[in-house]
Protein backbone atom coordinates (compact mmCIF):
# COMPACT_ATOMS: atom_id res chain seq x y z
CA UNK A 1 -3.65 21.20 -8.97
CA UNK A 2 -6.30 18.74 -7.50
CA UNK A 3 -7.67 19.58 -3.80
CA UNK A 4 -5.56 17.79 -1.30
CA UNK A 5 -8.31 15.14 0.22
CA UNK A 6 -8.50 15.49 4.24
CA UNK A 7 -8.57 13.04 7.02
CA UNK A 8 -10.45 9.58 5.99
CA UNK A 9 -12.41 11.78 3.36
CA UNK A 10 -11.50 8.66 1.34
CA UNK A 11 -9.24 6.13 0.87
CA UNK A 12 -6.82 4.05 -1.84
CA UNK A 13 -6.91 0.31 -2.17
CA UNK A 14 -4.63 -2.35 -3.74
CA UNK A 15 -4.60 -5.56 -3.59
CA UNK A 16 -1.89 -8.01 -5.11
CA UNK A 17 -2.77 -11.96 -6.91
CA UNK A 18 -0.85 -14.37 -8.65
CA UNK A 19 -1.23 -15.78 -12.18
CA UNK A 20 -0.96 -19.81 -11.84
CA UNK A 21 -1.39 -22.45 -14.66
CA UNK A 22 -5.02 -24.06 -13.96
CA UNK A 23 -4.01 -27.34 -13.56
CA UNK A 24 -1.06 -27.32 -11.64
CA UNK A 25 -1.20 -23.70 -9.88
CA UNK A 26 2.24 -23.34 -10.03
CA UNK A 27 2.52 -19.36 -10.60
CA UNK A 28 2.86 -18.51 -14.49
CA UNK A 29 4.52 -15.38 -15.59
CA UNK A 30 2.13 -14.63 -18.12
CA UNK A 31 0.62 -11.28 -17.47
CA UNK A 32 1.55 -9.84 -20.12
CA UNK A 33 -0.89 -11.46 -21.95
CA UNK A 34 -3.81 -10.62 -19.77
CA UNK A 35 -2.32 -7.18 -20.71
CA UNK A 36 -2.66 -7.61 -24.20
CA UNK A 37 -5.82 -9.60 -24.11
CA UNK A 38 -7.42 -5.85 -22.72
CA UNK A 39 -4.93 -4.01 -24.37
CA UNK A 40 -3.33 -5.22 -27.41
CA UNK A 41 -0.33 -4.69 -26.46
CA UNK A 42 1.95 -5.88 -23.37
CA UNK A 43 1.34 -2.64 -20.74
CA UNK A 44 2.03 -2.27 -17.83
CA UNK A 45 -1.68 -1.19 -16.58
CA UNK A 46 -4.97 -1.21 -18.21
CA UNK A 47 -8.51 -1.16 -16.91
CA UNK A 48 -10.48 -3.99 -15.68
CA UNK A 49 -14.07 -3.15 -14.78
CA UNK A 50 -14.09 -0.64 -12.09
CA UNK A 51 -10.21 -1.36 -11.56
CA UNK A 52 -7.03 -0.63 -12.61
CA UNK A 53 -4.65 -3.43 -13.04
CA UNK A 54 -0.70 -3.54 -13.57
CA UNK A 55 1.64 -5.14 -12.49
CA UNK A 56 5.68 -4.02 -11.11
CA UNK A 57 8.57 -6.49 -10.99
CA UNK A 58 7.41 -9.36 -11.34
CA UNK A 59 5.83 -11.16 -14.17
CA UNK A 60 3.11 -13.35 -11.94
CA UNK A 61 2.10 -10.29 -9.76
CA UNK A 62 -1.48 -9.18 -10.79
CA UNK A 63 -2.49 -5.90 -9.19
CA UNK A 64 -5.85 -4.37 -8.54
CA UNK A 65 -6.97 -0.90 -7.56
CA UNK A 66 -9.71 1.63 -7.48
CA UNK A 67 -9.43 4.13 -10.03
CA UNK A 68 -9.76 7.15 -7.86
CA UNK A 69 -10.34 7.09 -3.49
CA UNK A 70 -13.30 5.94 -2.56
CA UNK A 71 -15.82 6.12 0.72
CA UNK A 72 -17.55 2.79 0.35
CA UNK A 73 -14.82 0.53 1.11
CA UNK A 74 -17.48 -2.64 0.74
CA UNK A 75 -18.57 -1.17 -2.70
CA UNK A 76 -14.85 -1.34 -3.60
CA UNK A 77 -15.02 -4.87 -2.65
CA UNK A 78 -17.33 -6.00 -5.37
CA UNK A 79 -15.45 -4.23 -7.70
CA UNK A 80 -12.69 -6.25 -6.55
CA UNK A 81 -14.48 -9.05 -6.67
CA UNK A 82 -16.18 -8.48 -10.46
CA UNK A 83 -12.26 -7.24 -11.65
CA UNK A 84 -10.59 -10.88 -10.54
CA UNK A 85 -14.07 -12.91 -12.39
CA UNK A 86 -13.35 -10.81 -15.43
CA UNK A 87 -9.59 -11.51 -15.40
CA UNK A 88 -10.25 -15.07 -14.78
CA UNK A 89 -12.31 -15.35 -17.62
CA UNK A 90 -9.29 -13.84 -19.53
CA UNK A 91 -6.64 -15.83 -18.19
CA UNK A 92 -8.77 -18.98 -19.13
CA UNK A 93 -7.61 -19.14 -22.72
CA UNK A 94 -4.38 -19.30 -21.63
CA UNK A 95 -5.26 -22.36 -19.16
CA UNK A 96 -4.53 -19.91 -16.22
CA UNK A 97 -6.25 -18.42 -13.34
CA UNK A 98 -5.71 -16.11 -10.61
CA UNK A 99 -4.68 -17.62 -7.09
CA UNK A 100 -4.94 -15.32 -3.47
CA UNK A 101 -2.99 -15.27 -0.85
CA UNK A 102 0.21 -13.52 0.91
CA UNK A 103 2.86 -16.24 -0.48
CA UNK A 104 2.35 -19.02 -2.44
CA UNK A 105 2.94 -21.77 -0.29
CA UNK A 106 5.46 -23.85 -2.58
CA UNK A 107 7.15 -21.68 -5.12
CA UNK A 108 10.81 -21.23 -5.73
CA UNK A 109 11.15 -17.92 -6.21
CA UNK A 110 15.05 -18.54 -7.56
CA UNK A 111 13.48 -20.86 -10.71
CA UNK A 112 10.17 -19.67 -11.08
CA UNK A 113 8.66 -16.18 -12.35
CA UNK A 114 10.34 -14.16 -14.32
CA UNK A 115 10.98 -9.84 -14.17
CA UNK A 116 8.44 -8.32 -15.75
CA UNK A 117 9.66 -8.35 -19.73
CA UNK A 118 8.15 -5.05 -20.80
CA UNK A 119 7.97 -0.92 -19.98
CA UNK A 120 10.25 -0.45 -16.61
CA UNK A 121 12.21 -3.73 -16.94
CA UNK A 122 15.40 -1.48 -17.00
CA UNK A 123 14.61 -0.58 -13.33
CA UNK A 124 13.67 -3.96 -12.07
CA UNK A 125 17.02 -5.28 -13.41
CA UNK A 126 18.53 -2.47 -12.00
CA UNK A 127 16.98 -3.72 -8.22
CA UNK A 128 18.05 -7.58 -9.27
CA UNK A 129 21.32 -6.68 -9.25
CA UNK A 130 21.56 -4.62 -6.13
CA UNK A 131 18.92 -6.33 -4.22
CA UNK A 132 18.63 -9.78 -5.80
CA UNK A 133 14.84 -9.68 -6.45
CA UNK A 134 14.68 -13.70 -7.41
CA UNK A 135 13.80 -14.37 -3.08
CA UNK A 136 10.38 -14.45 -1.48
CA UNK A 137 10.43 -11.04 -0.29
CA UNK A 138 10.34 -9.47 -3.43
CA UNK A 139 8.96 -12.14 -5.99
CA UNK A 140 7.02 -14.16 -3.55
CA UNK A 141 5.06 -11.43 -2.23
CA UNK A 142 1.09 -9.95 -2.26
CA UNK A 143 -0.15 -7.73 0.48
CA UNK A 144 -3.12 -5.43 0.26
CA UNK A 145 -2.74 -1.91 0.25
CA UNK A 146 -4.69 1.20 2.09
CA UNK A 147 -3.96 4.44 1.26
CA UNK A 148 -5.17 7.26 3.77
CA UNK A 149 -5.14 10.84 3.05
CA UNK A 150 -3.89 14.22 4.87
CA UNK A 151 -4.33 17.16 3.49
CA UNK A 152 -1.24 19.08 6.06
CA UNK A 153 1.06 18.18 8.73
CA UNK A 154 -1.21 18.49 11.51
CA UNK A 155 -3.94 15.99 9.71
CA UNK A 156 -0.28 14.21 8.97
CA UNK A 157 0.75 14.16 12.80
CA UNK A 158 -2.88 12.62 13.67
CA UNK A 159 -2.67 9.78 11.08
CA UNK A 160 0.74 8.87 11.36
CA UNK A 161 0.92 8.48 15.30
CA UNK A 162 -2.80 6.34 15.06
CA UNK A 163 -1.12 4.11 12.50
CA UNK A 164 2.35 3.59 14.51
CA UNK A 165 0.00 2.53 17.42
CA UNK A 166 -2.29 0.31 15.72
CA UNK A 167 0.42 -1.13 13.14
CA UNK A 168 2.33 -3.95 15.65
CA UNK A 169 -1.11 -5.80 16.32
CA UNK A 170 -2.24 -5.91 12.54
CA UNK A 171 -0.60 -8.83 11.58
CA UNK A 172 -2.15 -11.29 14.33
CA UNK A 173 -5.71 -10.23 12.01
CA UNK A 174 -4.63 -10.38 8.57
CA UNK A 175 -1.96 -13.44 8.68
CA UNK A 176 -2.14 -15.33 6.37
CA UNK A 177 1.07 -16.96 5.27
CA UNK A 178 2.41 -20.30 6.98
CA UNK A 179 4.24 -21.86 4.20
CA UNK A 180 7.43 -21.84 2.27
CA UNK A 181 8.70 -24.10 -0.25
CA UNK A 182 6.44 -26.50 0.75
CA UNK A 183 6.97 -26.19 4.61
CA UNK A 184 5.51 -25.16 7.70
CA UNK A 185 8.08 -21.97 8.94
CA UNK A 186 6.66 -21.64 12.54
CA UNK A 187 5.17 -18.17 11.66
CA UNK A 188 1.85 -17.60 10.92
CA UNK A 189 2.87 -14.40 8.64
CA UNK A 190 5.86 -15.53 7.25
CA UNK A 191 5.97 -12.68 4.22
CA UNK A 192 6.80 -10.01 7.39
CA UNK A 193 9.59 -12.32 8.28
CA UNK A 194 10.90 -12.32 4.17
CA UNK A 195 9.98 -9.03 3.76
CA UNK A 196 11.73 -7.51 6.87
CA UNK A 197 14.87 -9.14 5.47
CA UNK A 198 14.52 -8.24 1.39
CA UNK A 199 16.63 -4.89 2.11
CA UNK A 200 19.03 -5.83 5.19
CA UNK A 201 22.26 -4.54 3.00
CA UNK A 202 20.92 -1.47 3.74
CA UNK A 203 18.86 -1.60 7.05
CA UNK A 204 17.74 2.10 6.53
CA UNK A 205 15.51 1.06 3.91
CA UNK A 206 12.59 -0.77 5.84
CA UNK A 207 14.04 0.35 9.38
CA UNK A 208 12.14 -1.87 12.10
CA UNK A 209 8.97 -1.88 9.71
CA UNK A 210 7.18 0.01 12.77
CA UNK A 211 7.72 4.24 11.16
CA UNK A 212 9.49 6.07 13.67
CA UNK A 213 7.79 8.77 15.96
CA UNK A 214 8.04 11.93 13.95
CA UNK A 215 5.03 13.83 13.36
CA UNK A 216 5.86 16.31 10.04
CA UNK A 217 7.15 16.59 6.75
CA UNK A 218 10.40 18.25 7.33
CA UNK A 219 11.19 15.64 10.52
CA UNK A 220 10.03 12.97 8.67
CA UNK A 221 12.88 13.74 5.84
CA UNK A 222 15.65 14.76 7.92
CA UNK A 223 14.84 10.98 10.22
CA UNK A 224 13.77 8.81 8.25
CA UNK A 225 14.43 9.72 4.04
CA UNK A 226 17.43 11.25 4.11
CA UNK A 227 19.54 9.08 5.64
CA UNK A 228 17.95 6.26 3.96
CA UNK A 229 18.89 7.83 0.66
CA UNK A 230 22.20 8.78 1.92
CA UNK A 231 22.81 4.96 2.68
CA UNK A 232 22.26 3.65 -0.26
CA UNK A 233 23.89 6.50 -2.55
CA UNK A 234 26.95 4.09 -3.15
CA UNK A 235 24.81 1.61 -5.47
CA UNK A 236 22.58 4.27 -6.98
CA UNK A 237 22.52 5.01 -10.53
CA UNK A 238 19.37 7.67 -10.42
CA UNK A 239 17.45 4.38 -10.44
CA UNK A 240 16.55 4.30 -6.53
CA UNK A 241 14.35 7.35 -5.43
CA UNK A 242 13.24 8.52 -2.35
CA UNK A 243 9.26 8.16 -2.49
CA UNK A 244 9.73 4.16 -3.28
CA UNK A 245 12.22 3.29 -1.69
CA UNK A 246 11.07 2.88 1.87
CA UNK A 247 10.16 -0.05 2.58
CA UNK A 248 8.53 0.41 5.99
CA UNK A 249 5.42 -1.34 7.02
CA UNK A 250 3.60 2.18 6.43
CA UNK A 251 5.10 4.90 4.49
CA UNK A 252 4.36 8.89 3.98
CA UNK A 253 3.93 9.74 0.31
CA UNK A 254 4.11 13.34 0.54
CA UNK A 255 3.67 14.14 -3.00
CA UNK A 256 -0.23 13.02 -2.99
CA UNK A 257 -0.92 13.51 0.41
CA UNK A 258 -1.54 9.70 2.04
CA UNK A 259 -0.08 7.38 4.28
CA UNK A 260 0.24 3.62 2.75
CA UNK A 261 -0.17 0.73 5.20
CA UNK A 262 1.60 -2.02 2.99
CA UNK A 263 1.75 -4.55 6.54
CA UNK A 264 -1.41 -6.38 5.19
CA UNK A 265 -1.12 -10.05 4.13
CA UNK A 266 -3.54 -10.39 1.20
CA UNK A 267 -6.50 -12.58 2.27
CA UNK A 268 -8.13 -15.21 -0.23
CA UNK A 269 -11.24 -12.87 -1.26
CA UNK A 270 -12.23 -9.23 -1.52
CA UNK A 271 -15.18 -9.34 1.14
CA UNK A 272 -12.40 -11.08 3.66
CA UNK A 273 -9.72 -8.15 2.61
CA UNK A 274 -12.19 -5.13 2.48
CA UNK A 275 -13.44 -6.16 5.86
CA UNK A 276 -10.15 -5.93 7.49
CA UNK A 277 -9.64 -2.73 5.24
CA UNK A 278 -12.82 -1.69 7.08
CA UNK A 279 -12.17 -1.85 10.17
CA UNK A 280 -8.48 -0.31 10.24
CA UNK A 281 -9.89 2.95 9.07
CA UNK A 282 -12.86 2.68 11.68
CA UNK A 283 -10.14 2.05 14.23
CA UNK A 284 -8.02 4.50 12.96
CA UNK A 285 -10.87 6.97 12.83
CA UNK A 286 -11.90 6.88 16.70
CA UNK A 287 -8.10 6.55 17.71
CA UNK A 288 -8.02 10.32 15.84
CA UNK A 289 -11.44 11.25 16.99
CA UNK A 290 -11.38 10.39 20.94
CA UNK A 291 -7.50 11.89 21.43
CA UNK A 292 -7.07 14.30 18.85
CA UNK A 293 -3.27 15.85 19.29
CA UNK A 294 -2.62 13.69 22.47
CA UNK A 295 -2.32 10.95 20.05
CA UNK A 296 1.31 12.02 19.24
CA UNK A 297 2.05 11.95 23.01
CA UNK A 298 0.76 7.99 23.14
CA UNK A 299 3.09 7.35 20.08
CA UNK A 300 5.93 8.59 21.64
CA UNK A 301 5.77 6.45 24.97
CA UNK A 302 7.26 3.35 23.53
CA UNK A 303 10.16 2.58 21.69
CA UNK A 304 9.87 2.01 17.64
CA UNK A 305 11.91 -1.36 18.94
CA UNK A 306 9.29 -2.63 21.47
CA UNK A 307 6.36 -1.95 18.52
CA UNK A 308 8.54 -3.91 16.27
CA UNK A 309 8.86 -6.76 18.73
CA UNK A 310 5.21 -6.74 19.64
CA UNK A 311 4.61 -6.94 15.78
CA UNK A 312 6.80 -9.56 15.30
CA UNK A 313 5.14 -11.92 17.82
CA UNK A 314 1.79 -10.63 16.57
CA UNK A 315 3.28 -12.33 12.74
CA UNK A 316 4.58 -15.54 14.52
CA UNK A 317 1.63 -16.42 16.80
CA UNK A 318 -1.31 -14.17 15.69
CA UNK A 319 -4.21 -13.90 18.64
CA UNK A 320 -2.79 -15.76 21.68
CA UNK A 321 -0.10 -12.61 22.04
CA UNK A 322 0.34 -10.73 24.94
CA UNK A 323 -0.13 -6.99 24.83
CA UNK A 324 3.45 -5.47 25.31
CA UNK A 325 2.57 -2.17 24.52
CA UNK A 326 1.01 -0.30 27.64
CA UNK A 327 -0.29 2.37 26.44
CA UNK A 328 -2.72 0.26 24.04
CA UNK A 329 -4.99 -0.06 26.58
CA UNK A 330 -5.77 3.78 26.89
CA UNK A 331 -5.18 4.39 23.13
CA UNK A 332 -8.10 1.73 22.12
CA UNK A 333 -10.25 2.19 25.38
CA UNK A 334 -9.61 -1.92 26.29
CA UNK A 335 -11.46 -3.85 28.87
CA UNK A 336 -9.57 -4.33 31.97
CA UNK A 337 -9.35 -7.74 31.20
CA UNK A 338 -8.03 -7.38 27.72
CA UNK A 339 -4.40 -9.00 27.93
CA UNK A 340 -4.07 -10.59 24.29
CA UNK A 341 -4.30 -9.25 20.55
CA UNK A 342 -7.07 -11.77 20.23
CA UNK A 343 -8.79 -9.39 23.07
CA UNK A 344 -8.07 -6.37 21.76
CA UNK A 345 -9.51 -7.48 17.78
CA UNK A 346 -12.67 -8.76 19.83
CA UNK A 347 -13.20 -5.02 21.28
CA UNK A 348 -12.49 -3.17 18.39
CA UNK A 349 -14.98 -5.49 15.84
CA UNK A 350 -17.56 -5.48 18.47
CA UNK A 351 -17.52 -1.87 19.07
CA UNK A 352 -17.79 -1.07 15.53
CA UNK A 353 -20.03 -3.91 14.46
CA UNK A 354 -22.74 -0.86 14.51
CA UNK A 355 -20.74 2.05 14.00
CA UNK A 356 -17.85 1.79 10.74
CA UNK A 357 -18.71 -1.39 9.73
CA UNK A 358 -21.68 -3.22 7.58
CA UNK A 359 -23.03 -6.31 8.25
CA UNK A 360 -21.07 -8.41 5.76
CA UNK A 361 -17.40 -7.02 7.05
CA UNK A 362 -18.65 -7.90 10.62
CA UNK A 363 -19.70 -11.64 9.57
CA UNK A 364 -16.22 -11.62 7.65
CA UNK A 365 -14.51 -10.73 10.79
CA UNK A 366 -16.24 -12.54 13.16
CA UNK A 367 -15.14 -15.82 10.63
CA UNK A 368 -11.36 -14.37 11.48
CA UNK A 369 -11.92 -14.06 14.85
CA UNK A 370 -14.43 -17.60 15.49
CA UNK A 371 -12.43 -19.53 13.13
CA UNK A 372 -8.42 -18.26 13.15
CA UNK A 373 -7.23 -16.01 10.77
CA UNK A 374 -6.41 -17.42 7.35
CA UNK A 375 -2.68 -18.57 8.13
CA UNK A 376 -4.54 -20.93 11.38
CA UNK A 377 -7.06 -22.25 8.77
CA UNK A 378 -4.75 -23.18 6.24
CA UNK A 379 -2.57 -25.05 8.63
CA UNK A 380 -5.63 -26.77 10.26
CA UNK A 381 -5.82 -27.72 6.38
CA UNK A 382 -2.48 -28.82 6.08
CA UNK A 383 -2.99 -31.12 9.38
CA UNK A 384 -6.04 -32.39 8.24
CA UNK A 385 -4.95 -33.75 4.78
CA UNK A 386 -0.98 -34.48 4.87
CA UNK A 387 1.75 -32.92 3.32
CA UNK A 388 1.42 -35.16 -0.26
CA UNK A 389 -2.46 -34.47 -0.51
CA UNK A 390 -2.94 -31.05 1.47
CA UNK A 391 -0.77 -28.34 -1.10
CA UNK A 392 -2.74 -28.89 -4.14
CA UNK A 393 -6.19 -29.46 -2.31
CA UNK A 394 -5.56 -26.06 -0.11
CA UNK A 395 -4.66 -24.17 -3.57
CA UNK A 396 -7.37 -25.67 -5.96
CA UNK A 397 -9.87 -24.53 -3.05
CA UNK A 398 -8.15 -20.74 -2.38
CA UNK A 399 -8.45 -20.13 -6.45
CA UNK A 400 -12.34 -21.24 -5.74
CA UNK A 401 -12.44 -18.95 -2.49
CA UNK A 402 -11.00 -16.34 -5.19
CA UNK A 403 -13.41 -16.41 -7.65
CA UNK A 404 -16.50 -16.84 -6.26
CA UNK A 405 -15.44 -14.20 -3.62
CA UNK A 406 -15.68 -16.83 -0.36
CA UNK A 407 -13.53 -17.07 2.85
CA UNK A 408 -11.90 -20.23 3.44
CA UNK A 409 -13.71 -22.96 5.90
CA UNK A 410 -11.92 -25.68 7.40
């Protein structure tokens, strides 16, 4: 049995794409023959580079991720970045190409895309017909992915009560999703709002997104697993178990060891999404390191229904956001004057601009913080241009930000 990997010895990363036809960048369910262009036959994961790739449900979703945990999170990001140029090169002969970003700003997830044809379809029809997987929160749908060990519930405790604090505000950073079917929806991270809602016939499933305050394995069952599985026991075949099911914004995999924070909105290029990645686990990492086991106290203060409302606002409006949470300000050390989420991303990238982070992630930030995050730039697109001119302009230049591994400039 491998060693069980302790507290940020290393961490997991994912992150999600779409398949689009080249000229019109409408998505194309054609992964399956990326598949068997590295394969030779349709699978559902091969290697790519450094990567692994696969895909799950649906049949547009492109997925990358290191191979093993790693400790050079900007490393990872060229891997990244060399994985999506070597799939593009693949997808080319097929007239395709891969295309960033959290939702894809004018699908119809009801007409477009396709579940995936191949090994597992059995269970993805299985979720289509409880769940009805042909919406935006389950086709229409990429988010980036960190994984972050514990090695025991005490190491398990720490992590889990420094991601329940830092969770609410991560969407006002990593928005990046204003757009559906072709509209403006009034939230800058509009995949929270689909994805909050993919599961409400059983509400257990992705709770308030925000875990709940319990701090080991056996709590952590009885609270939060249990009666989640319990709840949906009517509709389930075998199909639906426990360690995928939740649906929460960050979830306890128990079985390896890690906490997944799934809350990310994919951002158009590796640097941009490895530089957030960054600076979570630097966050994360002092939040452990400066309060140690009075981090579970700090967790506990607030309700799991103010985080979620704080989190919510954080999705709609991004860095103007007041700081409802009050015991943020000890938790993260913030400036007396720090009353915004804006504020409190402006502390935490300048105190680790020397300390957790390297000199590209900062620049990659700073673009965030100088220049909006990505769901702000896009619509500063969208005004710029017009509806009838701005959706295939904005996607023709996202595929570019994609490949050539660039943020997008307005």
């Amino acid at each position: 049995m491998p060693r069980r990997l302790r507290l940020f010895e290393a961490f997991g990363l994912e992150l999600e794409y779409m398949v689009v036809h080249s000229d019109t960048l409408r998505v194309a369910p054609l992964v399956d023959r990326l598949m068997i262009a590295r394969t030779g036959e349709p699978a559902s994961d091969c290697r790519i580079g450094r990567c692994e790739a696969s895909n799950e449900l649906a049949a547009h979703v492109f997925e990358l991720k290191v191979p093993r945990p790693v400790t050079d999170i900007e490393r990872a990001g060229d891997d990244f970045a060399d994985a999506v140029r070597r799939a593009n090169k693949l997808l080319a002969a097929d007239g395709c190409r891969l295309l960033p970003g959290p939702m894809h700003p004018t699908m119809d997830p009801t007409r477009e895309s396709d579940i995936w044809r191949h090994e597992g379809r059995e269970i993805y029809e299985t979720y289509d017909r409880v769940f009805g997987v042909r919406a935006h929160g389950w086709f229409n749908l990429q988010s980036c992915h960190i994984n972050l060990p514990f090695a025991d519930d005490a190491e398990f405790a720490l992590l889990h009560a420094a991601v329940i604090l830092l969770l609410p505000f991560l969407p006002a950073l990593a928005a990046g999703s204003p757009f559906k079917e072709g509209r403006v929806t009034g939230w800058l991270d509009t995949r929270i709002d689909t994805y909050r809602n993919n599961q409400k016939r059983f509400p257990l499933v992705s709770g308030r997104i925000v875990p709940e305050p319990v701090f080991d394995e056996a709590a952590y069952r009885a609270r939060i697993l249990e009666p989640m599985m319990r709840q949906i026991a009517p509709v389930n075949d075998g199909t639906f178990q426990e360690g995928w099911m939740n649906s929460r914004g960050a979830i306890a995999r128990f079985h390896r060891g890690a906490i997944e924070i799934r809350v990310l909105d994919i951002q158009e290029c590796p640097v941009a999404d490895t530089a957030i990645a960054a600076l979570v686990v630097a966050t994360l990492k002092d939040l452990v390191a400066t309060h140690g086991e009075e981090l579970v106290r700090l967790a506990r203060v607030s309700s799991t229904a103010l985080r979620k409302r704080q989190l919510l606002a954080c999705a709609r409006l991004g860095f103007g956001v007041p700081i409802m949470i009050p015991e943020m300000r000890e938790a993260l050390r913030l400036p007396k004057g720090t009353r915004t989420s804006g504020g409190l991303w402006r502390t935490l990238i300048e105190r680790h601009a020397t300390s957790g982070l390297t000199a590209r992630q900062t620049a990659a930030l700073e673009t965030i913080l100088r220049r909006g995050n990505l769901a702000q730039r896009l619509l500063r697109h969208h005004a710029k241009h017009g509806r009838s001119q701005s959706f295939p302009g904005m996607l023709a230049r996202l595929a570019d930000c994609l490949a050539s591994n660039t943020q997008f400039a307005v």
